[in-house]
C-alpha atoms as a PDB file:
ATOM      1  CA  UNK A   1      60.447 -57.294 -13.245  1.00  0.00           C
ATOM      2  CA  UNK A   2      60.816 -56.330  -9.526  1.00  0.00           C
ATOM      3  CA  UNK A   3      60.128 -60.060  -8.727  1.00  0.00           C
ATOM      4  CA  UNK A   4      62.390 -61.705 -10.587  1.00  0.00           C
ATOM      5  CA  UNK A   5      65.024 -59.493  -9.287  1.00  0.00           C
ATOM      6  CA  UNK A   6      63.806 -59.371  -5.569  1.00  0.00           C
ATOM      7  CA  UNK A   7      65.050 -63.585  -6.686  1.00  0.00           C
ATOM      8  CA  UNK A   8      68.385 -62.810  -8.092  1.00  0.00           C
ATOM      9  CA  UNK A   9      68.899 -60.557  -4.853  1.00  0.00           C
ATOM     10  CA  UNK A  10      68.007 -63.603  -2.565  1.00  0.00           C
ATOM     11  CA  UNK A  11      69.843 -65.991  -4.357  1.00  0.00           C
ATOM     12  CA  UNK A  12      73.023 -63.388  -4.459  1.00  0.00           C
ATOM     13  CA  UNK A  13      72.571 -62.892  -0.440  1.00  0.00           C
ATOM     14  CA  UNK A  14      72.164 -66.625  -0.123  1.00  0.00           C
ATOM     15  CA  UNK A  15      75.583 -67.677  -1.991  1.00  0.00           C
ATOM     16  CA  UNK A  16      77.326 -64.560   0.141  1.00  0.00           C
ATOM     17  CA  UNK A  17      76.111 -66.330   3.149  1.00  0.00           C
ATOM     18  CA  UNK A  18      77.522 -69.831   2.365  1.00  0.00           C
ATOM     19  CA  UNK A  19      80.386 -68.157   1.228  1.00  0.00           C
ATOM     20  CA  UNK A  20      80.827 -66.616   4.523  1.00  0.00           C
ATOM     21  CA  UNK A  21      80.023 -69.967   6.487  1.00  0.00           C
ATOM     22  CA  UNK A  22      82.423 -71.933   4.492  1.00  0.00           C
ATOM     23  CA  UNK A  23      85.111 -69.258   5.567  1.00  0.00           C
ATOM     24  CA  UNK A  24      84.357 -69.260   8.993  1.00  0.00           C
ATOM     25  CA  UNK A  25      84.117 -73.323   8.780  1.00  0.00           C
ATOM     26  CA  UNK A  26      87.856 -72.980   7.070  1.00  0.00           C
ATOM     27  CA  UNK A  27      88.934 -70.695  10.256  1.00  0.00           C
ATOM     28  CA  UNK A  28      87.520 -73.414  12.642  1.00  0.00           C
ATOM     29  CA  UNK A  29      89.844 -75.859  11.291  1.00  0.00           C
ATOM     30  CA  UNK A  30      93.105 -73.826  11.529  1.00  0.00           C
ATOM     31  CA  UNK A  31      95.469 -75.856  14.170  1.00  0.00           C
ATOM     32  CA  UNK A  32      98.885 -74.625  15.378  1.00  0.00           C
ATOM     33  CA  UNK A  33     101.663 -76.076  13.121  1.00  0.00           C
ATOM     34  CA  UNK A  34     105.033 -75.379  14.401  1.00  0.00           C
ATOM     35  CA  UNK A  35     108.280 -75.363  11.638  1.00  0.00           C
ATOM     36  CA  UNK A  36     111.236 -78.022  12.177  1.00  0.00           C
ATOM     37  CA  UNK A  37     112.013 -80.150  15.128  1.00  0.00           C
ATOM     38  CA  UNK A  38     111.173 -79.446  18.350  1.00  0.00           C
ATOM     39  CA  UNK A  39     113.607 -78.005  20.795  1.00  0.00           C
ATOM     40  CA  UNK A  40     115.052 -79.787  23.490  1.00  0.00           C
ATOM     41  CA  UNK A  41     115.727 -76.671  25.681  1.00  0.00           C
ATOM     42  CA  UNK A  42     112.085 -75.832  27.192  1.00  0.00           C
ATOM     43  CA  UNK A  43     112.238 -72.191  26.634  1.00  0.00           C
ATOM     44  CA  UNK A  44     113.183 -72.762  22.985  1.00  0.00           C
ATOM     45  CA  UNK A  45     110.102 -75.197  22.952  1.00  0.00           C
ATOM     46  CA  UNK A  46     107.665 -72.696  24.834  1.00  0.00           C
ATOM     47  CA  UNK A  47     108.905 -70.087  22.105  1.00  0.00           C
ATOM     48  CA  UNK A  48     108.350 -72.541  19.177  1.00  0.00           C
ATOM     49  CA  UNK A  49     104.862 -73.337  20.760  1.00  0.00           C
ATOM     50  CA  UNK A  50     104.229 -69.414  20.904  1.00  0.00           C
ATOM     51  CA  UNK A  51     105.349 -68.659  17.399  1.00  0.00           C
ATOM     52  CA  UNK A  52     103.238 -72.139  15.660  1.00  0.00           C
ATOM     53  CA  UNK A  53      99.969 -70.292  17.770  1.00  0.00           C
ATOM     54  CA  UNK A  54     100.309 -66.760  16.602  1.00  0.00           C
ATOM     55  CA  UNK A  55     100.552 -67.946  13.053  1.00  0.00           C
ATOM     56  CA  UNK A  56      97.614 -70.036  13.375  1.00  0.00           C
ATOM     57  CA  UNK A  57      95.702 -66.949  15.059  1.00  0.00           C
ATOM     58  CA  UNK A  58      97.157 -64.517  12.049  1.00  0.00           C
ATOM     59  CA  UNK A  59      95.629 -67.577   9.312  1.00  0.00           C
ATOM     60  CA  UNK A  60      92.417 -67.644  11.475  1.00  0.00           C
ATOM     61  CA  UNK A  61      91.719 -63.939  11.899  1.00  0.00           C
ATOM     62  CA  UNK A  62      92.578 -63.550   7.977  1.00  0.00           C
ATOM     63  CA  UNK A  63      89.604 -65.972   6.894  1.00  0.00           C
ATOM     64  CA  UNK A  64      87.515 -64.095   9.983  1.00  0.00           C
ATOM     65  CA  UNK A  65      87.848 -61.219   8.150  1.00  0.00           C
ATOM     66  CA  UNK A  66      86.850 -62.135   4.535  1.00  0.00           C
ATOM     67  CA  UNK A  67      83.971 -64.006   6.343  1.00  0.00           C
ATOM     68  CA  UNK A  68      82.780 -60.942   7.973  1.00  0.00           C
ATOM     69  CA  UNK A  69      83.092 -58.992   4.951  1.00  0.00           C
ATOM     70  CA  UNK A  70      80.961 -62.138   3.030  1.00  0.00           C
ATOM     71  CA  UNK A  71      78.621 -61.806   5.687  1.00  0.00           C
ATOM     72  CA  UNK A  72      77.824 -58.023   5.176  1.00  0.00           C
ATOM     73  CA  UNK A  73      77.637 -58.185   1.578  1.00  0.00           C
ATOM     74  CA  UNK A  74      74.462 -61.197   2.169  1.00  0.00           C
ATOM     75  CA  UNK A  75      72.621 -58.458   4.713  1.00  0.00           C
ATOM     76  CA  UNK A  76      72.716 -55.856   2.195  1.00  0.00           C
ATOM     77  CA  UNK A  77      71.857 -58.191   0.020  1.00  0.00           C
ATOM     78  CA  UNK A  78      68.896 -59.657   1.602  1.00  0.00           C
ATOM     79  CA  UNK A  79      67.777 -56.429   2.625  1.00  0.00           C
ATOM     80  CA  UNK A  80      67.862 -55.453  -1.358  1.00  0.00           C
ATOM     81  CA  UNK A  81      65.513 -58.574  -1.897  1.00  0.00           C
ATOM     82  CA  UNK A  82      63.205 -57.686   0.651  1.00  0.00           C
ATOM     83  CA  UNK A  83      62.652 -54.277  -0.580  1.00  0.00           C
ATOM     84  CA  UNK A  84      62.169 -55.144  -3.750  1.00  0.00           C
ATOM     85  CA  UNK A  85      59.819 -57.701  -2.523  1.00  0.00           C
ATOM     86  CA  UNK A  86      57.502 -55.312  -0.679  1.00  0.00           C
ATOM     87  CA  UNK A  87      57.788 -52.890  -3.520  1.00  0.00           C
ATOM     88  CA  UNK A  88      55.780 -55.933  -5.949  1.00  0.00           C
END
């Protein structure tokens, strides 16, 4: 019994760890997008440039988040599995 689920803990801490890599791959790919037209007025545009980057660092940090949290569920996870695999 404590082999088969020393298994189901690995595979659990393996899909958490994809999971997390797929979020942090999904971060990676986050690229400024400014809104409307750009400004003629170079102020305006440095402020439009400013406003597209903090949204794109707000979408990143989001995904950072849910990929650290991901990435702690898989330790505890694969620690699980491991104890249960010493315990056999």
């Amino acid at each position: 019994m404590m082999r088969v689920l020393a298994i189901v803990l690995a595979l659990l801490a393996l899909a958490c760890g994809l999971r997390a890599a797929y979020l942090w791959y999904q971060s990676s790919l986050i690229k400024p997008e400014p809104d409307g037209p750009e400004p003629v007025v170079e102020e305006l545009r440095n402020m439009w440039w400013q406003s597209a980057q903090i949204s794109a660092a707000d979408r990143s940090a989001a995904l950072n988040g849910r990929a650290a949290k991901w990435t702690a569920a898989a330790v505890v996870l694969g620690a699980a599995s491991a104890v249960c695999g010493a315990l056999i």
